[in-house]
Protein backbone atom coordinates (compact mmCIF):
# COMPACT_ATOMS: atom_id res chain seq x y z
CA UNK A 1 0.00 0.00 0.00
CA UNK A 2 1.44 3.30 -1.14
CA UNK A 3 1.49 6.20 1.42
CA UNK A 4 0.90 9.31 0.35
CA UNK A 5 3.01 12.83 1.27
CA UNK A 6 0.68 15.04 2.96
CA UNK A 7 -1.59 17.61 1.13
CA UNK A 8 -0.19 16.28 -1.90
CA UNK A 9 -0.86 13.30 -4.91
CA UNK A 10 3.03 12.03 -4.89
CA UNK A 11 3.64 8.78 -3.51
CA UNK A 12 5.66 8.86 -0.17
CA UNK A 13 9.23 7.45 0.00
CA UNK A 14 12.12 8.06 -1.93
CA UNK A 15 10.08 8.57 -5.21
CA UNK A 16 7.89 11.81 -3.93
CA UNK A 17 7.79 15.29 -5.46
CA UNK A 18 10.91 16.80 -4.04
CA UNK A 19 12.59 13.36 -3.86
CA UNK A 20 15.00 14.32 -7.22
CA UNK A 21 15.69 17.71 -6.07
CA UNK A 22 17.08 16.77 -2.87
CA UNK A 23 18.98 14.00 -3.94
CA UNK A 24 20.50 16.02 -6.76
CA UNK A 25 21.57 18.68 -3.88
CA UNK A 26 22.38 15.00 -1.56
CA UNK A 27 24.95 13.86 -4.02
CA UNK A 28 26.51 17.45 -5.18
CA UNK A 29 26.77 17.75 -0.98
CA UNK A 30 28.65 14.03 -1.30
CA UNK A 31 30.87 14.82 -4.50
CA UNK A 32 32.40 17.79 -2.83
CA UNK A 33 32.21 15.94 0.98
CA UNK A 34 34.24 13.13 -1.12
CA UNK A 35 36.88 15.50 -2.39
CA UNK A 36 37.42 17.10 0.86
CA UNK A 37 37.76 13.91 2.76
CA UNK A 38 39.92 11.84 0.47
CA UNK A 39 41.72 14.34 -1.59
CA UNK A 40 45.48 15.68 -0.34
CA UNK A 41 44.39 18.73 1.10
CA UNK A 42 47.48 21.42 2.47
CA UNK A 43 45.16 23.12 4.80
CA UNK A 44 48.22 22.96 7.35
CA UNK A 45 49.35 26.08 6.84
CA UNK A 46 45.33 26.83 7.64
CA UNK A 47 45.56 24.93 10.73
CA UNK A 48 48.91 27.00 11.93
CA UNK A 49 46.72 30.51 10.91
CA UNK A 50 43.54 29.21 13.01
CA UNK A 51 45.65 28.61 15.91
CA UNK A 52 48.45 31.46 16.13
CA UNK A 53 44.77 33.71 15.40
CA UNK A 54 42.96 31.93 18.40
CA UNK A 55 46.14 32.43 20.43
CA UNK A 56 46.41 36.04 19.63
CA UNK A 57 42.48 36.79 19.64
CA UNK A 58 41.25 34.26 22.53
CA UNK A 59 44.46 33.28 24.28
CA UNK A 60 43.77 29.53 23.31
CA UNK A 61 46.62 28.60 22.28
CA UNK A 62 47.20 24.96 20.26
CA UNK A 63 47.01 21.36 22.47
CA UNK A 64 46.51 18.12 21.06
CA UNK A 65 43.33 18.14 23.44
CA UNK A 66 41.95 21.28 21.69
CA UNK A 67 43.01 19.88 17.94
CA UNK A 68 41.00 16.99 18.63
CA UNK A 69 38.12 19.00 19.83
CA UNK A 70 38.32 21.33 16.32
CA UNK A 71 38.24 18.17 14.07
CA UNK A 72 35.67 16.71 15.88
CA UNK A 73 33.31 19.96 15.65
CA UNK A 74 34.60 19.95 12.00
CA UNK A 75 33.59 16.84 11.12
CA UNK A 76 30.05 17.31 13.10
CA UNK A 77 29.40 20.45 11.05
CA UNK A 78 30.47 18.59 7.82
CA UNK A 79 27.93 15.65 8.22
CA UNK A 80 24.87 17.67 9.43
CA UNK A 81 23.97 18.85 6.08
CA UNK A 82 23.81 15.22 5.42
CA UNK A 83 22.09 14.31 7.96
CA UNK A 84 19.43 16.53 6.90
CA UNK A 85 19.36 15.90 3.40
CA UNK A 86 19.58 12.28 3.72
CA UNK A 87 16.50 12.25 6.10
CA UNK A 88 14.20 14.93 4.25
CA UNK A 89 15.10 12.32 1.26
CA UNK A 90 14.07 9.68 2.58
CA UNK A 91 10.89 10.58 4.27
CA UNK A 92 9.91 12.65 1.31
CA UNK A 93 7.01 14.14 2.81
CA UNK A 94 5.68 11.60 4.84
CA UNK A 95 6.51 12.05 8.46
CA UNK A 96 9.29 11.31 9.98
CA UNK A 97 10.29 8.14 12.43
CA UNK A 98 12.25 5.79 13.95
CA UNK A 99 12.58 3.75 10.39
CA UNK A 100 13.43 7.10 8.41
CA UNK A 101 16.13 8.54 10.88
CA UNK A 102 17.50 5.03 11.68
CA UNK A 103 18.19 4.14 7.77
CA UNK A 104 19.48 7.70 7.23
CA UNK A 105 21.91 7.33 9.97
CA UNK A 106 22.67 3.10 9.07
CA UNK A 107 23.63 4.62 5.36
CA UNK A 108 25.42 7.41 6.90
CA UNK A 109 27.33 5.65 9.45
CA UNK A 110 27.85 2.68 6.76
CA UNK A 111 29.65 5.64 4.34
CA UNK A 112 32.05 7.41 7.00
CA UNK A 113 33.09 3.86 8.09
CA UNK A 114 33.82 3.49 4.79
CA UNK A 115 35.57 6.67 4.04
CA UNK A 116 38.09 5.98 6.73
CA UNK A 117 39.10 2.27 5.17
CA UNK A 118 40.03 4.33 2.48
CA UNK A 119 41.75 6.67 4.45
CA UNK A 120 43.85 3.77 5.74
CA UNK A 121 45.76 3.45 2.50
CA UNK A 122 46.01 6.79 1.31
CA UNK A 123 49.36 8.14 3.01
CA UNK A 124 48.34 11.66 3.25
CA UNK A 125 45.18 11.15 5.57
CA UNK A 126 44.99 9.30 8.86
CA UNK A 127 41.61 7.12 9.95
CA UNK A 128 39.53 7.08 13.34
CA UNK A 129 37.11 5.81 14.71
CA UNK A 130 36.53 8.96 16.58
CA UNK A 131 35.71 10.50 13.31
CA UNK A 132 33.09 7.99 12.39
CA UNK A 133 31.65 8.81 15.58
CA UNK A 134 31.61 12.01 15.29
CA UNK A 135 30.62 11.91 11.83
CA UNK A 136 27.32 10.10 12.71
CA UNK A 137 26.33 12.54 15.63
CA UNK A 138 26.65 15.54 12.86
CA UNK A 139 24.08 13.11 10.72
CA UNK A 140 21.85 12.84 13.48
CA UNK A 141 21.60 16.22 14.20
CA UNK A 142 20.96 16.86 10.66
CA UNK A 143 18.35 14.53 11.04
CA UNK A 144 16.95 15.58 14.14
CA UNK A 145 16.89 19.01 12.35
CA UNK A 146 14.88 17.85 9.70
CA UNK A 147 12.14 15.98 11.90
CA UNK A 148 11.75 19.22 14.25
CA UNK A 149 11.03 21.36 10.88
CA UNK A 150 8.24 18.43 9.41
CA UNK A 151 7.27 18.86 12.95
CA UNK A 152 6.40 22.21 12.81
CA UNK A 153 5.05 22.15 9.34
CA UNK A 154 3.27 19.61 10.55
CA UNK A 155 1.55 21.44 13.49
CA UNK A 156 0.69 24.49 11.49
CA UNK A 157 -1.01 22.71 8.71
CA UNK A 158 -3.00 20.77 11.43
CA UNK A 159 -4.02 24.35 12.87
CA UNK A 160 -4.92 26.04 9.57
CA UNK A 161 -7.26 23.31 9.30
């Protein structure tokens, strides 16, 4: 039996209305997240500009502890877009659940595990686990982000009604 997206005549699922416009915007997000993650990047010199402008500006100066930290919030930031683009996709305007948000984030974790095997034979990057983690909690607050905003849209439909 075929759901169907709210206040509209598109099947719900992957197939709905906006489903091709957000996975076209999905897999120019992944092209360019693929580039930055397995490419040789020389941000270095970045890294050594950040930090001597955080010492200056903040007085936090650089630690292993605090480098960690960055990447971490780095690679959070990096995923959410995912996250929320992966889960709007998915549900295409049905509402969201368990099922949605828990395949988005199975695909999701499934890809940054397998970005960092890669990264374990490419000598210019280094692989963690740390940054599947962190990785996956970026997705799921992308995903959370999208399931508060059907929420809402949700709720005001129901009181226009």
């Amino acid at each position: 039996m075929k759901r169907r997206a709210a206040g509209g005549s598109e099947p719900a699922g992957p197939g709905g209305s906006r489903g091709p416009v957000v996975a076209l915007a999905g897999l120019a997000y992944l092209l360019g997240l693929g580039m930055l993650l397995i490419a040789p990047l020389k941000i270095v010199r970045h890294h050594d500009l950040f930090w001597l402008f955080t010492g200056r500006r903040l007085g936090l100066g650089w630690t292993a502890g605090r480098e960690r930290v960055l990447d971490g919030a780095v690679n959070v930031a990096v995923f959410m877009p995912l996250g929320f683009l992966g889960h709007r996709w998915w549900r295409a305007g049905s509402s969201p659940s368990w099922a949605t948000a828990g395949v988005t984030l199975t695909l999701i974790c499934l890809l940054a595990g397998g970005v960092e095997v890669v990264q374990i034979f490419l000598p210019w990057r280094s692989a963690s686990v740390a940054d599947v983690v962190s990785d996956v909690m970026g997705a799921a607050a992308g995903a959370g982000l999208d399931a508060f905003f059907a929420h809402i849209a949700l709720r005001s439909r129901l009181r226009g009604q």
